[in-house]
N, C-alpha and C. Protein backbone atom coordinates (compact mmCIF):
# COMPACT_ATOMS: atom_id res chain seq x y z
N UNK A 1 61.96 -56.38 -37.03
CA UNK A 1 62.11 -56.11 -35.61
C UNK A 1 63.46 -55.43 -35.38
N UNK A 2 63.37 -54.10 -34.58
CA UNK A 2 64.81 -53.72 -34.01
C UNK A 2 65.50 -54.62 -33.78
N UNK A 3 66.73 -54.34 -34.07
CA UNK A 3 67.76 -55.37 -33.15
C UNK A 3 68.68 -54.29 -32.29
N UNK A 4 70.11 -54.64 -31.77
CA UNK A 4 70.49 -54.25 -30.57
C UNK A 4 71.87 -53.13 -31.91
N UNK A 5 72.19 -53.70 -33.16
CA UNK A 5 72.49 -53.44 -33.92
C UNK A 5 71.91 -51.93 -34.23
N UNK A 6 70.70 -52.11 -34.78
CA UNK A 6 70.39 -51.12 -35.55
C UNK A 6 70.14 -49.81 -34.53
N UNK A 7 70.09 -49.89 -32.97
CA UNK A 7 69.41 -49.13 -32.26
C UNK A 7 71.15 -48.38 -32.43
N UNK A 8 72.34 -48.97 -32.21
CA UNK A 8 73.84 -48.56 -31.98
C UNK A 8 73.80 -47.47 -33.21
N UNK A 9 73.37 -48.28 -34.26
CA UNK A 9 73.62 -47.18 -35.79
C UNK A 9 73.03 -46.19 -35.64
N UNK A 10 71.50 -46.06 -35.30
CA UNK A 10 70.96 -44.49 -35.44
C UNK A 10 71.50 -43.86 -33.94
N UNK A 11 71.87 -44.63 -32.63
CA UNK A 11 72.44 -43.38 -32.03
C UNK A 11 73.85 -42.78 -32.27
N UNK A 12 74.66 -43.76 -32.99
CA UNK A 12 76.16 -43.36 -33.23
C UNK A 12 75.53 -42.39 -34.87
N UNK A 13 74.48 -42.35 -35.33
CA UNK A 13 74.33 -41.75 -36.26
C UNK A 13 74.05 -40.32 -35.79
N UNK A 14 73.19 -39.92 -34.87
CA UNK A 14 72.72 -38.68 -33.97
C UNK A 14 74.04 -38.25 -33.91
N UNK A 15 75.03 -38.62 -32.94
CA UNK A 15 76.45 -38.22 -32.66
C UNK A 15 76.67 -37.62 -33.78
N UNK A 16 77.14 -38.24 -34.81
CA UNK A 16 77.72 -37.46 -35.62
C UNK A 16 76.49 -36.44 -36.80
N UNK A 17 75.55 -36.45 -36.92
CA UNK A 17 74.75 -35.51 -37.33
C UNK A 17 74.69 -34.39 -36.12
N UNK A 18 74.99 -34.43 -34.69
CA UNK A 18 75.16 -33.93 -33.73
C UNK A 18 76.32 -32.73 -33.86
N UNK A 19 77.40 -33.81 -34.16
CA UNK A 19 78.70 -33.01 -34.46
C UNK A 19 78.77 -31.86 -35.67
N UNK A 20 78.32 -32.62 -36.74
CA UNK A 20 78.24 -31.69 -38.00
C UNK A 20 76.64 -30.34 -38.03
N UNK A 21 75.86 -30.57 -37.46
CA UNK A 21 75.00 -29.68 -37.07
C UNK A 21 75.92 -28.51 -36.28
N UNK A 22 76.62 -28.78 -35.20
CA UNK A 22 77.13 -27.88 -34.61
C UNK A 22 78.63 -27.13 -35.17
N UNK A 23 79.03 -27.72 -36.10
CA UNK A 23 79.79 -27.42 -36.81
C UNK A 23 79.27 -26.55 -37.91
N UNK A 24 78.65 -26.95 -38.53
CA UNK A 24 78.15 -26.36 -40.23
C UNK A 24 77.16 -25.23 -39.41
N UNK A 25 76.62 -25.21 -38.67
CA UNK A 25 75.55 -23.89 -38.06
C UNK A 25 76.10 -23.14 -37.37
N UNK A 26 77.31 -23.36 -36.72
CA UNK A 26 77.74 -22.15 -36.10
C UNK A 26 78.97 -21.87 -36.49
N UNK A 27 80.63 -22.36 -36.58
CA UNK A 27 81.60 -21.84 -36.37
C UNK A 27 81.85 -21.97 -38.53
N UNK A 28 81.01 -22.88 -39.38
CA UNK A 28 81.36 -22.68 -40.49
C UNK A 28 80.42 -22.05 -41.54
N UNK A 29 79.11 -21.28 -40.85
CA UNK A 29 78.25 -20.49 -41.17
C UNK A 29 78.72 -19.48 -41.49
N UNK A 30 78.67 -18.46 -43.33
CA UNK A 30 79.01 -17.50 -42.88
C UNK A 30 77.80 -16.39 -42.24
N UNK A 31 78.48 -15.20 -42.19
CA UNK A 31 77.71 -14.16 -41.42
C UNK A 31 76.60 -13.78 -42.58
N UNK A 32 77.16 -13.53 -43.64
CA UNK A 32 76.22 -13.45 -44.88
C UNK A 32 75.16 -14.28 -44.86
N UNK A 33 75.45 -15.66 -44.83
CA UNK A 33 74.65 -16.92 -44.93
C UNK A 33 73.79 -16.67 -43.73
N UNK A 34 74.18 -16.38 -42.53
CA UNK A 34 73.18 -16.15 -41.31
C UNK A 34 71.81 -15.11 -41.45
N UNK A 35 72.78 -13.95 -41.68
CA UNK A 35 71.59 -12.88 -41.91
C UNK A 35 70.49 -12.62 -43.26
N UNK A 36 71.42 -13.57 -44.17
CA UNK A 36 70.46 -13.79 -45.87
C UNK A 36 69.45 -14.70 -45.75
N UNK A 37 69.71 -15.74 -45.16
CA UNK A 37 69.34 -17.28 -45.11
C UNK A 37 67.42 -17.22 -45.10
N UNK A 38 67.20 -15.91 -44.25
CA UNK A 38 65.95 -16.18 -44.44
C UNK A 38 64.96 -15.26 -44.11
N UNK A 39 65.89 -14.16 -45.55
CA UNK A 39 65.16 -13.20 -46.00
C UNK A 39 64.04 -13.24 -47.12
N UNK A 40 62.89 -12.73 -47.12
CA UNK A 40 63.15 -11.02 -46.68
C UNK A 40 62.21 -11.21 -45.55
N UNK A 41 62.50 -10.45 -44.58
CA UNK A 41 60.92 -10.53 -43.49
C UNK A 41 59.61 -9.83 -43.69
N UNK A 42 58.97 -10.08 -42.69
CA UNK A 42 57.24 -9.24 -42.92
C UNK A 42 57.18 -8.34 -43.64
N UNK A 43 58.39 -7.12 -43.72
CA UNK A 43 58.06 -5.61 -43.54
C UNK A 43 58.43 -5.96 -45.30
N UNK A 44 59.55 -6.30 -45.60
CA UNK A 44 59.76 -6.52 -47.06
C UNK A 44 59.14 -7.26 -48.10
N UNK A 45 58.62 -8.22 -47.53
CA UNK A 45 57.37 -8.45 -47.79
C UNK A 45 56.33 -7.60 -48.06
N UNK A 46 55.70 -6.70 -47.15
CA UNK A 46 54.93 -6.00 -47.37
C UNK A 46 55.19 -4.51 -48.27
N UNK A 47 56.14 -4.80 -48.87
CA UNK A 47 56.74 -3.55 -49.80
C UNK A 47 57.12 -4.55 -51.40
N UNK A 48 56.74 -6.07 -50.67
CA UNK A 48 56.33 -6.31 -52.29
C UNK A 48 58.34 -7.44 -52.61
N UNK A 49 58.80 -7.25 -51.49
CA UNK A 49 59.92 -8.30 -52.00
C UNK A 49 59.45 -9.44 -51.91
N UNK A 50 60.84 -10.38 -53.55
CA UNK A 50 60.00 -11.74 -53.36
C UNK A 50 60.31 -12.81 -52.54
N UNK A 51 59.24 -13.59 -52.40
CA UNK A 51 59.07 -14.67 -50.92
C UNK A 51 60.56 -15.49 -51.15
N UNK A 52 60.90 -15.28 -52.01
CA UNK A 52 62.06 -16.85 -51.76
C UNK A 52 63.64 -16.19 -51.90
N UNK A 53 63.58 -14.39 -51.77
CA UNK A 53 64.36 -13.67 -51.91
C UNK A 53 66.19 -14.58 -51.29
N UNK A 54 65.75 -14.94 -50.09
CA UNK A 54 66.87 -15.72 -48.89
C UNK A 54 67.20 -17.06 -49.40
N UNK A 55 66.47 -17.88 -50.47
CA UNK A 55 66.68 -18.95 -50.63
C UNK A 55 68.10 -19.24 -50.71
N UNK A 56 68.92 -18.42 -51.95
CA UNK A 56 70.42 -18.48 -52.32
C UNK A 56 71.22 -18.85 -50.79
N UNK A 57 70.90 -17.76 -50.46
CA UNK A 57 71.59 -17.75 -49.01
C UNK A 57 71.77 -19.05 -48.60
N UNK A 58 70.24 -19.75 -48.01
CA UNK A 58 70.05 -20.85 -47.22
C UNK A 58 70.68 -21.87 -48.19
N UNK A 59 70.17 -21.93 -49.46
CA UNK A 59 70.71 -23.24 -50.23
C UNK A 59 72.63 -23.23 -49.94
N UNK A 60 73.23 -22.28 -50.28
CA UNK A 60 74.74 -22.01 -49.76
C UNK A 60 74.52 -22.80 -48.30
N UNK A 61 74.10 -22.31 -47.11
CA UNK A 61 74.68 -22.42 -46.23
C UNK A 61 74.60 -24.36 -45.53
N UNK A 62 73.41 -24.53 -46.18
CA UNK A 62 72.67 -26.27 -45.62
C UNK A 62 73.75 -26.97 -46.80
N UNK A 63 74.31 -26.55 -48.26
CA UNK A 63 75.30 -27.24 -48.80
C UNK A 63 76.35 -27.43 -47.83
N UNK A 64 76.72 -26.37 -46.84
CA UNK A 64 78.26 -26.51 -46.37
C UNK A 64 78.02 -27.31 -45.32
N UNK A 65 76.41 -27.31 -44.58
CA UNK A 65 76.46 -27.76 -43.64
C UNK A 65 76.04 -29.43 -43.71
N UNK A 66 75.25 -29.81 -44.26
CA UNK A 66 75.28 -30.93 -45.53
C UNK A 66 76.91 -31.78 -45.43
N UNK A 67 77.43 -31.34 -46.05
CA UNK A 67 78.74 -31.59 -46.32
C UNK A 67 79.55 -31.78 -45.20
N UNK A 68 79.60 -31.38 -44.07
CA UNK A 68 80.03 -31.18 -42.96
C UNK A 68 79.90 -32.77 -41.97
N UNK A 69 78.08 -32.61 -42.33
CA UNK A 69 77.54 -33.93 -41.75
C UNK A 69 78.03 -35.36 -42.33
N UNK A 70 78.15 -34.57 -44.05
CA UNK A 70 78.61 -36.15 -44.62
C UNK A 70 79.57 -36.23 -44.02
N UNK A 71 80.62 -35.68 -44.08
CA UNK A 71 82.35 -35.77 -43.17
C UNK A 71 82.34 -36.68 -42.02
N UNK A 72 81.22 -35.94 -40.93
CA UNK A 72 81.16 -36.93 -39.34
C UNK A 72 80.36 -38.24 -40.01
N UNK A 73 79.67 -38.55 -41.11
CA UNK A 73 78.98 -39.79 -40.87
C UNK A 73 79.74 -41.03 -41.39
N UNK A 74 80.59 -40.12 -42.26
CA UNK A 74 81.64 -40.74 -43.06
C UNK A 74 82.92 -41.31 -42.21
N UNK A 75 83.14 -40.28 -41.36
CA UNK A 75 83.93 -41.05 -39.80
C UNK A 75 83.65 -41.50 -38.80
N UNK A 76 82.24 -41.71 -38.64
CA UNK A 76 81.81 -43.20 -37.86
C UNK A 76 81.28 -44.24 -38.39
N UNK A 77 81.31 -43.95 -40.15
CA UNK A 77 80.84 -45.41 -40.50
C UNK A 77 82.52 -46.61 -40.75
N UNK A 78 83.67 -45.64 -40.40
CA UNK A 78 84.88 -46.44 -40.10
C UNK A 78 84.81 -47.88 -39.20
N UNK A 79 83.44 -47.24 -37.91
CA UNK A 79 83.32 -47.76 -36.86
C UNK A 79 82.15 -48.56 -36.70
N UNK A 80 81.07 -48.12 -37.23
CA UNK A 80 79.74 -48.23 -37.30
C UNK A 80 79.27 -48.72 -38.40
N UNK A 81 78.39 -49.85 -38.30
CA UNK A 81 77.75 -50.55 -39.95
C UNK A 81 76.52 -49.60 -40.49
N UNK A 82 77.71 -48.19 -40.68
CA UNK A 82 76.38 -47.12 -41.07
C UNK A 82 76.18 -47.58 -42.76
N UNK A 83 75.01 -48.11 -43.13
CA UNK A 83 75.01 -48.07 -44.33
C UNK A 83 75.14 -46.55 -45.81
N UNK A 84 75.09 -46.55 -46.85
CA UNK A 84 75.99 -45.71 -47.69
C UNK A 84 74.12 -44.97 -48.15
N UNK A 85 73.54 -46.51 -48.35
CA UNK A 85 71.83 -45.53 -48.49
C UNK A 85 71.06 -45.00 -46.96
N UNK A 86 71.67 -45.89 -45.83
CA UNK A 86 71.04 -44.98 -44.93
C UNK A 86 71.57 -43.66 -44.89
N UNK A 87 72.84 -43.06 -44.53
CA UNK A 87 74.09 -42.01 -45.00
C UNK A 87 73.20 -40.95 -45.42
N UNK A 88 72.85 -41.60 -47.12
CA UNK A 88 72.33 -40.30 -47.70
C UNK A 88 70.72 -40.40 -47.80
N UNK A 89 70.09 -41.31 -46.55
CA UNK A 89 68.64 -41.21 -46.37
C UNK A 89 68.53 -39.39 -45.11
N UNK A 90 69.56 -40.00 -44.00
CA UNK A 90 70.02 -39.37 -43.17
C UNK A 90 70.05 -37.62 -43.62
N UNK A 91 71.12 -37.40 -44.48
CA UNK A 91 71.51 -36.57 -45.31
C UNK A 91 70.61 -35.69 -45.40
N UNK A 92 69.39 -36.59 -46.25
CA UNK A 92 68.39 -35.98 -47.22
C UNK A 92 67.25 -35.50 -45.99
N UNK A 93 66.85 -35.96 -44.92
CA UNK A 93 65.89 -35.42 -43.82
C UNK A 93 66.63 -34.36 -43.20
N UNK A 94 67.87 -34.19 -43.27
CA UNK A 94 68.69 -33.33 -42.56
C UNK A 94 68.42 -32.18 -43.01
N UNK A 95 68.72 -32.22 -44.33
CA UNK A 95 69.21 -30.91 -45.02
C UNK A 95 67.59 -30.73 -45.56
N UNK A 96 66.92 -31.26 -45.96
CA UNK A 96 65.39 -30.82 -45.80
C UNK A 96 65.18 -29.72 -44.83
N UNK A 97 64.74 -30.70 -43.96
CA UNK A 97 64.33 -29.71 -42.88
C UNK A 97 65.17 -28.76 -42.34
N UNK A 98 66.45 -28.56 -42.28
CA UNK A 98 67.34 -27.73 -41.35
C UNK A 98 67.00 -26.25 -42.74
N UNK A 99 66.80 -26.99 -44.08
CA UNK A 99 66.81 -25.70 -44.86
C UNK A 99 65.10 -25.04 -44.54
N UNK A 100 64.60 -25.84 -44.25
CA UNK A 100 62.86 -25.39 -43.95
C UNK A 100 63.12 -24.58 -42.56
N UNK A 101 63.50 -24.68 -41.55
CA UNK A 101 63.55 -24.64 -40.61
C UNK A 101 63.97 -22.71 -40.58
N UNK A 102 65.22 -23.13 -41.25
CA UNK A 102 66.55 -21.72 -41.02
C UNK A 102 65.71 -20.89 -42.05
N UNK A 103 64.88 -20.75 -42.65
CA UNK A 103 63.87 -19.90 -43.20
C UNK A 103 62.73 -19.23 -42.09
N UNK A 104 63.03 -19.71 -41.21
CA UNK A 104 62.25 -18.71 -39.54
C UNK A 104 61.35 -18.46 -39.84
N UNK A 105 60.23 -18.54 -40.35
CA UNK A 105 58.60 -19.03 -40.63
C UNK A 105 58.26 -19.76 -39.62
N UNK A 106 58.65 -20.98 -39.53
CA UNK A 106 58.48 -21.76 -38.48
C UNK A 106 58.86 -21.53 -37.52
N UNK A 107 59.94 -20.89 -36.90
CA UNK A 107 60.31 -20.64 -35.73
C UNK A 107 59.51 -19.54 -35.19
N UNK A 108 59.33 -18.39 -36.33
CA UNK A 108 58.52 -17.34 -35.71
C UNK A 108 56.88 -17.60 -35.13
N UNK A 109 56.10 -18.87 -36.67
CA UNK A 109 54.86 -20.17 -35.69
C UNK A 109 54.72 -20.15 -34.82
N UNK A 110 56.09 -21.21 -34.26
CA UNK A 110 55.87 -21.52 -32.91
C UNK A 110 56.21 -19.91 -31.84
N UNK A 111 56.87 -18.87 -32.15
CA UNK A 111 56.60 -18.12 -31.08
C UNK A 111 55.44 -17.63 -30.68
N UNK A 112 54.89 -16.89 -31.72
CA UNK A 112 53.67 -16.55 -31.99
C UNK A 112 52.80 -17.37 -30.85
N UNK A 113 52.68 -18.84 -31.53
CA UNK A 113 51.58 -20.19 -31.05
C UNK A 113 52.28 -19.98 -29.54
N UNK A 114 52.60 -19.39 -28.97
CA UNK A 114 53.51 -19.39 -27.23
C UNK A 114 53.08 -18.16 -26.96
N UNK A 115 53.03 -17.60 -27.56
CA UNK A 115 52.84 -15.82 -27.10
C UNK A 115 54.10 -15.38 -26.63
N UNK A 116 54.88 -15.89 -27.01
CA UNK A 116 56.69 -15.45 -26.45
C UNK A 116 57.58 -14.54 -27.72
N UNK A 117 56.90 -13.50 -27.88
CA UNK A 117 57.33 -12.44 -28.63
C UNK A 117 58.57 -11.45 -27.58
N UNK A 118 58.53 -11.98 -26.41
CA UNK A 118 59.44 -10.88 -25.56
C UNK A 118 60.88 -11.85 -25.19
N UNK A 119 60.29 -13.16 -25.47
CA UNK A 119 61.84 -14.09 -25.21
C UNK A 119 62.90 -14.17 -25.88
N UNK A 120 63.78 -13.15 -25.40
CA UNK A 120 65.35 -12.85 -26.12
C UNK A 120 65.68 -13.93 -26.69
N UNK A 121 65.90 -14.97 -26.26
CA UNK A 121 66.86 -16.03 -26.35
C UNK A 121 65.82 -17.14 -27.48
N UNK A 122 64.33 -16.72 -27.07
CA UNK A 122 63.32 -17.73 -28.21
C UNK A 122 63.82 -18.01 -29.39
N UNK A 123 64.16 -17.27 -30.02
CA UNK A 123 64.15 -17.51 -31.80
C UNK A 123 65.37 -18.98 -31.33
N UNK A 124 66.50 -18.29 -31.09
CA UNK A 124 67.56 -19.38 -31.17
C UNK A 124 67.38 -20.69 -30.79
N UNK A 125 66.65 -20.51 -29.37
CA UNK A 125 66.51 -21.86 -28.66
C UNK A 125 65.03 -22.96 -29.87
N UNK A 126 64.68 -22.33 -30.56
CA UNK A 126 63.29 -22.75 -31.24
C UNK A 126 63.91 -23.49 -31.92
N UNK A 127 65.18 -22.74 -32.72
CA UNK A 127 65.58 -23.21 -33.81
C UNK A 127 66.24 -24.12 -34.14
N UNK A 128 67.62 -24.32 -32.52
CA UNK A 128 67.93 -25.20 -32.34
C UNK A 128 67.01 -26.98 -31.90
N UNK A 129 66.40 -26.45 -30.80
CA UNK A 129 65.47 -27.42 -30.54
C UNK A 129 64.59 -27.98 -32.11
N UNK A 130 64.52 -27.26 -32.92
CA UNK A 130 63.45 -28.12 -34.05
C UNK A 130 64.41 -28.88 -34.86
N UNK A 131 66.06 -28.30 -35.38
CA UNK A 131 67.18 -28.87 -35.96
C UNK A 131 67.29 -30.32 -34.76
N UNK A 132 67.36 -30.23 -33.83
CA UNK A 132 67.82 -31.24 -32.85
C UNK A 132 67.17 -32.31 -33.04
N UNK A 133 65.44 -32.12 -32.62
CA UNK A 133 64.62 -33.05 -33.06
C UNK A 133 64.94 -33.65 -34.42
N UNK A 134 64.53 -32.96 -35.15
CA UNK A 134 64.52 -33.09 -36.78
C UNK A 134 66.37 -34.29 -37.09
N UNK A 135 66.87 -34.31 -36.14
CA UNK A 135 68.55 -35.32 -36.54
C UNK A 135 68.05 -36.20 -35.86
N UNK A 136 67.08 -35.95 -35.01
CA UNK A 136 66.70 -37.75 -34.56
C UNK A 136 65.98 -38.38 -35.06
N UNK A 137 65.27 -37.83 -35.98
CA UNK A 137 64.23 -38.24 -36.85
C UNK A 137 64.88 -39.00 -38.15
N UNK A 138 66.06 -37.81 -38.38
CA UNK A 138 67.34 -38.16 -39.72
C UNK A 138 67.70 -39.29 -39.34
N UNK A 139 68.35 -39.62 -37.88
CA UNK A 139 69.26 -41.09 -37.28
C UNK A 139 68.40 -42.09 -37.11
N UNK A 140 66.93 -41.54 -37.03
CA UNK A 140 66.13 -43.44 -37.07
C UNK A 140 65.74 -43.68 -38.36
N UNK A 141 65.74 -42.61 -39.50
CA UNK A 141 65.90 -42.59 -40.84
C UNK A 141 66.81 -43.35 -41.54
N UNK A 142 68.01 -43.26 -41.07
CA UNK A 142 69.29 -43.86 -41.69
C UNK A 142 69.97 -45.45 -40.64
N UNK A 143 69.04 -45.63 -39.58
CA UNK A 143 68.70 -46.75 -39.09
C UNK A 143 68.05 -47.94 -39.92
N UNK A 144 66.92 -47.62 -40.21
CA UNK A 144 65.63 -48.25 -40.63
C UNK A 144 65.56 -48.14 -42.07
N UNK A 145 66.64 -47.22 -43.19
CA UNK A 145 66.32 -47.15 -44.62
C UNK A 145 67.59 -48.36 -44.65
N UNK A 146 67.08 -49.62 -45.38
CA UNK A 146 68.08 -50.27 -45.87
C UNK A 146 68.16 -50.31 -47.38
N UNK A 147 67.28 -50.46 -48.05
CA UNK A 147 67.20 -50.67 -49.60
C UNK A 147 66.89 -49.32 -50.28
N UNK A 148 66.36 -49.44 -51.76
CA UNK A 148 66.39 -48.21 -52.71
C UNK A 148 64.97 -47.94 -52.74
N UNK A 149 64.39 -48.24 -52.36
CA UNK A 149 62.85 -48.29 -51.97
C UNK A 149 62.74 -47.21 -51.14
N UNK A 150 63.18 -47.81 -49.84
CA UNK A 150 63.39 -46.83 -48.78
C UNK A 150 63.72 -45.53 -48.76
N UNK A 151 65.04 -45.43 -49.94
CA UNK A 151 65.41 -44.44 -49.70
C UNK A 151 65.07 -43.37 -51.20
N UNK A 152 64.46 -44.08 -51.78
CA UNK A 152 63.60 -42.99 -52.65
C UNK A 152 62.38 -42.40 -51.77
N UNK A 153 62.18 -43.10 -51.35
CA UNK A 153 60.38 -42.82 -50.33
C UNK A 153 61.14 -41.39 -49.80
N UNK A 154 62.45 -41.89 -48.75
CA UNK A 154 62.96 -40.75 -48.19
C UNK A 154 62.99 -39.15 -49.17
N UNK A 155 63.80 -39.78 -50.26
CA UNK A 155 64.02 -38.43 -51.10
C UNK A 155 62.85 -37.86 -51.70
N UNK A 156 61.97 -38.43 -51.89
CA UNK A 156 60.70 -37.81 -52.32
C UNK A 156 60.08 -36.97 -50.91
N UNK A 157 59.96 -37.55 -49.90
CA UNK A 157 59.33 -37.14 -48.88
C UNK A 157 60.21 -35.74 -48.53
N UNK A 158 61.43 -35.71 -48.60
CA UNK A 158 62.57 -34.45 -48.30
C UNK A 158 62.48 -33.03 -49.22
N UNK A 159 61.83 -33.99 -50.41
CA UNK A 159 61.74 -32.83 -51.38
C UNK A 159 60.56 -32.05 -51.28
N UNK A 160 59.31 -33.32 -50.61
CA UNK A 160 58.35 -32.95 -50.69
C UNK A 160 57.95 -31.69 -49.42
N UNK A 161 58.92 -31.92 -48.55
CA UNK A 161 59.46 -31.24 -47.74
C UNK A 161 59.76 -29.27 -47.76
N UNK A 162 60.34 -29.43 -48.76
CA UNK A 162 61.25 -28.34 -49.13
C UNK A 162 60.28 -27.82 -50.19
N UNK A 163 59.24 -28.42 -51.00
CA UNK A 163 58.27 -27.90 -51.36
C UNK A 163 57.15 -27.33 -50.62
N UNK A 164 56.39 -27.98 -49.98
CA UNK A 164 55.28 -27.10 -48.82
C UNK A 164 56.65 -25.76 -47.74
N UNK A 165 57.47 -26.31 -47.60
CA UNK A 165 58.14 -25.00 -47.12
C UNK A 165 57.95 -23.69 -48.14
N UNK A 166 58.31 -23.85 -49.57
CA UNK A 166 58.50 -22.75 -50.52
C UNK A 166 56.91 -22.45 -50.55
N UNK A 167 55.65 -23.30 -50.70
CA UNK A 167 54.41 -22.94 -50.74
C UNK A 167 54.07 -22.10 -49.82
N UNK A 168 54.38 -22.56 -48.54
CA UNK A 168 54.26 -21.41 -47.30
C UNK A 168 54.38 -20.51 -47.72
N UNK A 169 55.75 -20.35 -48.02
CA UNK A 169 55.95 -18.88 -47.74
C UNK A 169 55.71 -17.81 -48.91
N UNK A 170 55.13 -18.40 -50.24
CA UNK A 170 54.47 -17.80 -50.99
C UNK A 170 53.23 -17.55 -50.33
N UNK A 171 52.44 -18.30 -49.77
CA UNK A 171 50.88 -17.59 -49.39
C UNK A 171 51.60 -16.46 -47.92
N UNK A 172 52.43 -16.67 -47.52
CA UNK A 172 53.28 -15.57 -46.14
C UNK A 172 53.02 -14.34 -47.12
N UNK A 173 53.95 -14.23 -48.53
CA UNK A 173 54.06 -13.33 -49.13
C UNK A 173 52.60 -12.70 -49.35
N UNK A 174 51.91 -13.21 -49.77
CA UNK A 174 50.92 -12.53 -50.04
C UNK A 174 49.42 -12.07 -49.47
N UNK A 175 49.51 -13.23 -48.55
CA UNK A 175 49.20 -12.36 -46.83
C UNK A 175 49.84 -10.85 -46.10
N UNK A 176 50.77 -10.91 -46.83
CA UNK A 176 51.78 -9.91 -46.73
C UNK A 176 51.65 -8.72 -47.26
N UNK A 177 50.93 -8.44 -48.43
CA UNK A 177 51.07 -7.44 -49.25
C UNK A 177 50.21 -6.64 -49.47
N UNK A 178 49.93 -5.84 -48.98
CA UNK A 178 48.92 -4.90 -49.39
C UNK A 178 47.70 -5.38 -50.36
N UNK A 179 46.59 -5.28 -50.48
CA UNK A 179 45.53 -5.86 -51.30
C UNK A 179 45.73 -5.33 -52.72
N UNK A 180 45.87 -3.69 -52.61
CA UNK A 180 46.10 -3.20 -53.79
C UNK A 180 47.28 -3.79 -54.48
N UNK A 181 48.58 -3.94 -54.18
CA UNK A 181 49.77 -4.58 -55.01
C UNK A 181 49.44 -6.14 -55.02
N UNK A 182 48.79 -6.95 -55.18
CA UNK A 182 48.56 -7.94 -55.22
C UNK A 182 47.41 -8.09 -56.16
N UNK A 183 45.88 -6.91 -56.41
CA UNK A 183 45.33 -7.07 -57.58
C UNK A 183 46.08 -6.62 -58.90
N UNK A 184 47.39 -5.83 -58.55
CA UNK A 184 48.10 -5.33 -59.39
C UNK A 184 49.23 -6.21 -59.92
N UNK A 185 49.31 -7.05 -59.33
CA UNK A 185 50.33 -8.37 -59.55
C UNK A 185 49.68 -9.45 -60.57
N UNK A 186 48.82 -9.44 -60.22
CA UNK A 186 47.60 -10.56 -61.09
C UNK A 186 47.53 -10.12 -62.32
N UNK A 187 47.47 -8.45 -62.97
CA UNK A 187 47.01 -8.08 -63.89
C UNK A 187 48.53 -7.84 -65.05
């Protein structure tokens, strides 16, 4: 059963996954890391670049930002009975998804699924809003993981994560490609 405890930990946990999200994504992002992160698009794609071309990028940039988060969780567990396996249960849903996410597959989904191809401001606000969600999901994660049980379940599930992301976007790729360079790929 919740207690009055554990509800304090995952919201003082949000805060600081709050803090380091907005830190590691915007002012310690580089520009490289922004515009690589989650390449190549449709068109390069359809000229045959490969699907996971941006990965480098993204893996760089969710390390710094990763790291960032450990920092804030690491300075409210001064304060907070944040445990060390919730921490890196937290961690591990974070940087999952924020690396699934910043690969804009999904963000471009949901525009698409809206019909909001003309909303300037869409991509960003998508992206943020799914990172946002996705740390509250991390903070009742690192609430509720107390033991090694828990938090293997977590790391398997994060990885498993970051795998159907890379599957995506291999079948993206090849939805992508011309029919002819694709029986020509096989052979």
């Amino acid at each position: 059963m919740p207690t009055v405890e554990t509800a304090a930990v995952a919201a003082i946990t949000y805060a600081a996954l709050f803090a380091g999200h907005h830190l590691g994504d915007h002012p310690l992002q580089s520009t490289a890391a922004a515009t690589g992160k989650a390449a190549p698009g449709t068109d390069e794609l359809a000229r045959g670049a490969h699907a996971w071309r941006g990965w480098s990028w993204c893996a760089r940039h969710v390390a710094v930002y990763t790291a960032v988060q450990a920092a804030c969780l690491a300075l409210v567990s001064v304060v907070a009975p944040l445990s060390l396996i919730g921490a890196i249960a937290a961690l591990a849903v974070s940087a999952s998804t924020h690396a699934v996410i910043d690969r804009r597959w999904v963000v471009r989904w949901f525009l698409d699924a809206k019909g909001a191809h003309d909303w300037t401001e869409g991509p960003y606000l998508v992206d943020q809003s799914l990172h946002l969600g996705m740390l509250l999901v991390a903070a009742v994660v690192a609430a509720g993981v107390t033991g090694p049980t828990g938090l293997a379940v977590t790391l398997v599930a994060s990885t498993a994560v970051v795998a159907a992301g890379l599957l995506v976007e291999r079948h993206r790729a090849r939805a992508a490609v011309p029919a002819p360079l694709v029986a020509r790929a096989r052979h």
